[in-house]
C-alpha atoms as a PDB file:
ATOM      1  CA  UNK A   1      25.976   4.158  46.037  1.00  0.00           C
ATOM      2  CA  UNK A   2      27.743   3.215  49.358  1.00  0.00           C
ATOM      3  CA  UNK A   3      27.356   5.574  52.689  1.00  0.00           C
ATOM      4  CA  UNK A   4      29.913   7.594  52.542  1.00  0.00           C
ATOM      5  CA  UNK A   5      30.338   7.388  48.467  1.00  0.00           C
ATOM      6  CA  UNK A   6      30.624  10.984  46.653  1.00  0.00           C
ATOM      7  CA  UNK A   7      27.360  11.899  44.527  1.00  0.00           C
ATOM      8  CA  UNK A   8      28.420  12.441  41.197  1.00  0.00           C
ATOM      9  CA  UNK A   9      24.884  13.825  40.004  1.00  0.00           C
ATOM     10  CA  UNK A  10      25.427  16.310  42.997  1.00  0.00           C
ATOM     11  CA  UNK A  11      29.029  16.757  41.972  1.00  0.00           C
ATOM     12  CA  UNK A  12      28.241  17.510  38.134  1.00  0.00           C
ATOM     13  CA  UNK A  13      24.874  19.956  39.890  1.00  0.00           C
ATOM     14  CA  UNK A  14      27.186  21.739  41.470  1.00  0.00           C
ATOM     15  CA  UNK A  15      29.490  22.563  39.031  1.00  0.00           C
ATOM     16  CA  UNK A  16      26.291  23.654  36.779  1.00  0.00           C
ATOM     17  CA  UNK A  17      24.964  25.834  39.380  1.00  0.00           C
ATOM     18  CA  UNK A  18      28.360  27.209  39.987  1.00  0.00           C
ATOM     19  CA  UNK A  19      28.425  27.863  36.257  1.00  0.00           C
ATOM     20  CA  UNK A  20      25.013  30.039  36.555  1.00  0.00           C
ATOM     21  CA  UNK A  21      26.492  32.204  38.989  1.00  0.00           C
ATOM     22  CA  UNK A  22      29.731  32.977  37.479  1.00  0.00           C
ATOM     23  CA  UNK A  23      28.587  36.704  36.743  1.00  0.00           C
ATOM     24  CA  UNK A  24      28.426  37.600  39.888  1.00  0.00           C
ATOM     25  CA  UNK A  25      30.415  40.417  41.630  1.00  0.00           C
ATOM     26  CA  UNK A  26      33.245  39.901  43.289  1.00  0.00           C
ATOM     27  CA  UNK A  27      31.586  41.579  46.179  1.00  0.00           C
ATOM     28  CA  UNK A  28      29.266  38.378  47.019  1.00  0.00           C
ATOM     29  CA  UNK A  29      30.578  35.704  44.960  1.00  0.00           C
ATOM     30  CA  UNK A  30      28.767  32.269  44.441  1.00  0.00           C
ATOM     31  CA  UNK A  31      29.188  29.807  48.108  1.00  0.00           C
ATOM     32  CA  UNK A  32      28.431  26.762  49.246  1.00  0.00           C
ATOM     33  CA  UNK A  33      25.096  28.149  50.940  1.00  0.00           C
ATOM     34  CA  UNK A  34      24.141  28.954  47.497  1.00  0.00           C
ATOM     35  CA  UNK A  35      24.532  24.925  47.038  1.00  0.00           C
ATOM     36  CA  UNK A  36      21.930  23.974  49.881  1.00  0.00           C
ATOM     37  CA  UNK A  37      19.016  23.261  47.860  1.00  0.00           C
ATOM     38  CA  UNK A  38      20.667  20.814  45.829  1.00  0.00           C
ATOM     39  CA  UNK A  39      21.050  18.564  48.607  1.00  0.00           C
ATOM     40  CA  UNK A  40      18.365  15.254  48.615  1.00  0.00           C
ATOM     41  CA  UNK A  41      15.972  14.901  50.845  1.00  0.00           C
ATOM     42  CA  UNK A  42      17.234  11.690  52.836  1.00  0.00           C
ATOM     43  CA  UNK A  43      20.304  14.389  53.913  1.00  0.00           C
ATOM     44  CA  UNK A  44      18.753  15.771  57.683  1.00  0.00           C
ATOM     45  CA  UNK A  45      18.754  19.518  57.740  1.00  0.00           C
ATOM     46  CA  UNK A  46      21.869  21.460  59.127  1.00  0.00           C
ATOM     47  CA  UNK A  47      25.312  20.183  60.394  1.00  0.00           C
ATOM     48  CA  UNK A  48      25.114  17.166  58.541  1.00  0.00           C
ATOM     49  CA  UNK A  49      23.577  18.610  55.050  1.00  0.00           C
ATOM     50  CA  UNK A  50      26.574  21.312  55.153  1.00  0.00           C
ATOM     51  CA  UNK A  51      28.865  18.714  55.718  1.00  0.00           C
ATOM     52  CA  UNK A  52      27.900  16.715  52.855  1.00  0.00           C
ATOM     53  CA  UNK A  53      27.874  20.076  50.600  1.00  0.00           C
ATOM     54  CA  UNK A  54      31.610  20.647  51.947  1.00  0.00           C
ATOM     55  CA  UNK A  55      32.348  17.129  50.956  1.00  0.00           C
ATOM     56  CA  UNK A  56      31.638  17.658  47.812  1.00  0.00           C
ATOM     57  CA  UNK A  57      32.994  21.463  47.021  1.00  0.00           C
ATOM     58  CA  UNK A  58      36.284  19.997  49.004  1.00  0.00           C
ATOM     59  CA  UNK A  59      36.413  16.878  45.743  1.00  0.00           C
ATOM     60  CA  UNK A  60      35.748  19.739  43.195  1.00  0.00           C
ATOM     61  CA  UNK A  61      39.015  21.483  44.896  1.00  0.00           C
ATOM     62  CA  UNK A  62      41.054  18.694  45.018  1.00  0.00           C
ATOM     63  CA  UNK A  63      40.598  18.241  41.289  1.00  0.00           C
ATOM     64  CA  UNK A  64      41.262  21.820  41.045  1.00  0.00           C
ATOM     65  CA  UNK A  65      37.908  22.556  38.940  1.00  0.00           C
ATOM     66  CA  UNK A  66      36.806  25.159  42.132  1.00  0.00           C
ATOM     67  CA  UNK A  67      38.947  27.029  44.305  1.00  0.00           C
ATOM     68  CA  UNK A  68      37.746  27.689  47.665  1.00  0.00           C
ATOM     69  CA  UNK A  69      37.981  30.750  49.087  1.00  0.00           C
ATOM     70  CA  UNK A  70      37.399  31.705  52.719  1.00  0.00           C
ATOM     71  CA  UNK A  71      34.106  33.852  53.462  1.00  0.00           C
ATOM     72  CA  UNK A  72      31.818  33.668  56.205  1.00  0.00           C
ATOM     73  CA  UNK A  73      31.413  31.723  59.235  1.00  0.00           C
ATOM     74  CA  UNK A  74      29.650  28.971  57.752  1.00  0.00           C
ATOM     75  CA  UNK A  75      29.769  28.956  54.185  1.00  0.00           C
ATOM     76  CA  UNK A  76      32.720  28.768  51.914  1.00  0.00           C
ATOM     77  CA  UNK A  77      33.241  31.377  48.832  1.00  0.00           C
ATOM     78  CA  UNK A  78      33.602  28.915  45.748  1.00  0.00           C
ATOM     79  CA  UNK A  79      35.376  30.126  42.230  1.00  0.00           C
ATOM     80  CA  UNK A  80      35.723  28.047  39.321  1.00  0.00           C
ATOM     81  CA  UNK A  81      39.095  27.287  37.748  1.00  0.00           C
ATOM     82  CA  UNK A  82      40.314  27.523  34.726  1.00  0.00           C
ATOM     83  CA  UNK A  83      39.725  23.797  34.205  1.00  0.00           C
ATOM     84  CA  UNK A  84      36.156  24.653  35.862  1.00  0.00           C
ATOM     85  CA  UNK A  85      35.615  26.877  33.441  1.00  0.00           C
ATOM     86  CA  UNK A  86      36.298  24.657  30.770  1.00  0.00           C
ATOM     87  CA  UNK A  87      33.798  21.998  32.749  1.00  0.00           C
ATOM     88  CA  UNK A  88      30.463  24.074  32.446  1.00  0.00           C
ATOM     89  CA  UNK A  89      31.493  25.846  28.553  1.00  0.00           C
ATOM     90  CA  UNK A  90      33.323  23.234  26.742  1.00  0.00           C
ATOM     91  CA  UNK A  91      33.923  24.756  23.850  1.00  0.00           C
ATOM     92  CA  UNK A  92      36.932  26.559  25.646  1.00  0.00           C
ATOM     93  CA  UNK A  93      38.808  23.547  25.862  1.00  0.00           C
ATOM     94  CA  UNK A  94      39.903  24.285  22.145  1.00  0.00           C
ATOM     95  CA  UNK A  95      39.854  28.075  22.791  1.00  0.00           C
ATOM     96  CA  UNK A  96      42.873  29.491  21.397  1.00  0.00           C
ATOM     97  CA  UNK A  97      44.695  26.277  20.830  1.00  0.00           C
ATOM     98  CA  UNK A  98      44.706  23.837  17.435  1.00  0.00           C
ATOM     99  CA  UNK A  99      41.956  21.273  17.143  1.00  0.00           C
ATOM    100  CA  UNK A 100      42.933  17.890  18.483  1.00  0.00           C
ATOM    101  CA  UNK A 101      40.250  16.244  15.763  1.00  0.00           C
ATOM    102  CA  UNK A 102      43.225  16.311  12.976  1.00  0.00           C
ATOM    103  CA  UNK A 103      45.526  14.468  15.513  1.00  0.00           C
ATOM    104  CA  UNK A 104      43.149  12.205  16.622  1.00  0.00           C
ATOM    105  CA  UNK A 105      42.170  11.062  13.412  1.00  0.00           C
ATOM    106  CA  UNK A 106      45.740  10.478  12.353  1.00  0.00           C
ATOM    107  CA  UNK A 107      46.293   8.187  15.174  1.00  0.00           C
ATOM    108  CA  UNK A 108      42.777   5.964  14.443  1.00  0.00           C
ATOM    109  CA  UNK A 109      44.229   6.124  10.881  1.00  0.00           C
ATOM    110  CA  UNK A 110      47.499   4.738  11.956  1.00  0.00           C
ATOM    111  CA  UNK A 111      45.602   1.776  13.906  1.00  0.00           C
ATOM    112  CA  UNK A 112      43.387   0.743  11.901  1.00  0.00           C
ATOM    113  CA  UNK A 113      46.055  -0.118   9.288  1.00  0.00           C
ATOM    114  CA  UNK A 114      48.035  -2.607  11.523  1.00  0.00           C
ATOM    115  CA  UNK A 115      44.599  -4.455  11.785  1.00  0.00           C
ATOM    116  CA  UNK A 116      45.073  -7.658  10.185  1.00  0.00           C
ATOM    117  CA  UNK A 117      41.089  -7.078   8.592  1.00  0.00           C
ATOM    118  CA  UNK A 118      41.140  -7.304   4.743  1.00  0.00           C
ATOM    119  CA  UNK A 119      42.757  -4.085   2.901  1.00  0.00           C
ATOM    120  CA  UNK A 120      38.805  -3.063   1.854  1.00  0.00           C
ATOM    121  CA  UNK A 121      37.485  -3.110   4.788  1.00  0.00           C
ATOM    122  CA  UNK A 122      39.979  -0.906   6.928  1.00  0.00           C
ATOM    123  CA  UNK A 123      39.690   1.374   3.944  1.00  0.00           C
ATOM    124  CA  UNK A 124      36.008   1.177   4.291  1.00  0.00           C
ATOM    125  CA  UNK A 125      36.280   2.670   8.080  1.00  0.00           C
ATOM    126  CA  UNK A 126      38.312   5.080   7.656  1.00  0.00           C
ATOM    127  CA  UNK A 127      36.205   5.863   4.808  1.00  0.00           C
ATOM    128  CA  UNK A 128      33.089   5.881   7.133  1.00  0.00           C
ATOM    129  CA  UNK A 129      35.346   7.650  10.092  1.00  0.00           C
ATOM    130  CA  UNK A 130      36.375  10.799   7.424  1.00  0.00           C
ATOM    131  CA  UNK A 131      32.966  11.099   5.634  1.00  0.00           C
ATOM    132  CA  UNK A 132      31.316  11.560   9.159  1.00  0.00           C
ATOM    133  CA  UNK A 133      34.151  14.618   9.202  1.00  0.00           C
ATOM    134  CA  UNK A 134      33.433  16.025   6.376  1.00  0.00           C
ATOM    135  CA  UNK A 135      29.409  16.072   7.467  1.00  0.00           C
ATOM    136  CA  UNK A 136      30.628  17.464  10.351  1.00  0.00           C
ATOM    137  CA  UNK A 137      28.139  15.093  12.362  1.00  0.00           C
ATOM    138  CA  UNK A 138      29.197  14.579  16.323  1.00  0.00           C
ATOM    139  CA  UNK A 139      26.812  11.393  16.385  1.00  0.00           C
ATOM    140  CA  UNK A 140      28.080   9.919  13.498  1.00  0.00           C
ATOM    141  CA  UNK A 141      31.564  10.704  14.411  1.00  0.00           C
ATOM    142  CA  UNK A 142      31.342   9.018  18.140  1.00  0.00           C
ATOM    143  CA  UNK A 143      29.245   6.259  16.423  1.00  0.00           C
ATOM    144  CA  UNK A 144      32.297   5.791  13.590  1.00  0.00           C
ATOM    145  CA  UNK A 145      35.021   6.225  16.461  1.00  0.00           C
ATOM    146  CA  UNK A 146      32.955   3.384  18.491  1.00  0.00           C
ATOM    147  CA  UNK A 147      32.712   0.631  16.314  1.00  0.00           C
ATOM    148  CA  UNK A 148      36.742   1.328  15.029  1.00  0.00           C
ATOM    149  CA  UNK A 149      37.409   1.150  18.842  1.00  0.00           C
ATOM    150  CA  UNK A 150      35.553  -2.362  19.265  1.00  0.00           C
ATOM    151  CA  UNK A 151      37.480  -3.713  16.672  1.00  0.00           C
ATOM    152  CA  UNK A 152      40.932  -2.234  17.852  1.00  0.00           C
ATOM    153  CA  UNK A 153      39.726  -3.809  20.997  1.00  0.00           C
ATOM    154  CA  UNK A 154      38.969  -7.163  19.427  1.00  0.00           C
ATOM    155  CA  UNK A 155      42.149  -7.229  17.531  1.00  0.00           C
ATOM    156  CA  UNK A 156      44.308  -6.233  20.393  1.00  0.00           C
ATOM    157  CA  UNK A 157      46.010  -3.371  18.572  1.00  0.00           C
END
């Protein structure tokens, strides 16, 4: 990482921690103080560790997953987004709304027939691709999905 270069790790910390304190009241909601102690040890103490905290809460802003809200005289109030919220409890991405698996599998479907691989063995994916549905198996699913992608890589399509 470059001087200067955002910390992911820190970035993805502070959204965690951020998603720890999301119960509290709106009377002392979560700030950037309550970020401190994330902060490495080659960062000195003070000015320049709050500056690299407000780095970092200012990125999460920008890509609306906090809001910042003014508070004290040092620290910033942070609130997570909707799109925040999503970030640290996933499963609300599909809260509410219809799956994406069905439409995702129709478009793998649809590419893996153009492939000019012998009629068997595109069946044989999307065999392998809709079995690992049916088992309702993550791994197997991202494994299937992976190896279909290499070869729709390979093949250009």
């Amino acid at each position: 990482m470059a001087k200067g270069d955002l910390d992911t790790a820190l970035l993805h910390r502070i959204m965690v921690v951020l998603g720890t304190l999301r119960e509290r009241s709106s009377m002392n909601p979560p700030c950037e103080g309550d970020l401190m102690h994330l902060i490495r040890d080659e960062i000195q103490p003070g000015t320049a560790a709050l500056n690299h905290i407000q780095r970092h809460t200012s990125y999460l802003a920008d890509v609306r997953l906090v809001k910042l809200i003014a508070g004290g005289m040092v620290y910033r109030n942070l609130r997570l987004t909707e799109k925040g919220q999503i970030y640290v409890q996933p499963e609300l991405a599909e809260f509410g709304e219809k799956s994406m698996l069905p439409a995702v599998l129709k478009s793998v479907e649809e590419r893996v027939a153009v492939l000019t691989y012998p009629e068997p063995q595109k069946q044989g994916m999307i065999h392998e691709l809709r079995k690992a549905v049916a088992e309702k198996a993550p791994d197997l699913i991202a494994k299937v999905l992976v190896e279909i992608g290499t070869k729709l890589i390979g093949s250009g399509a």
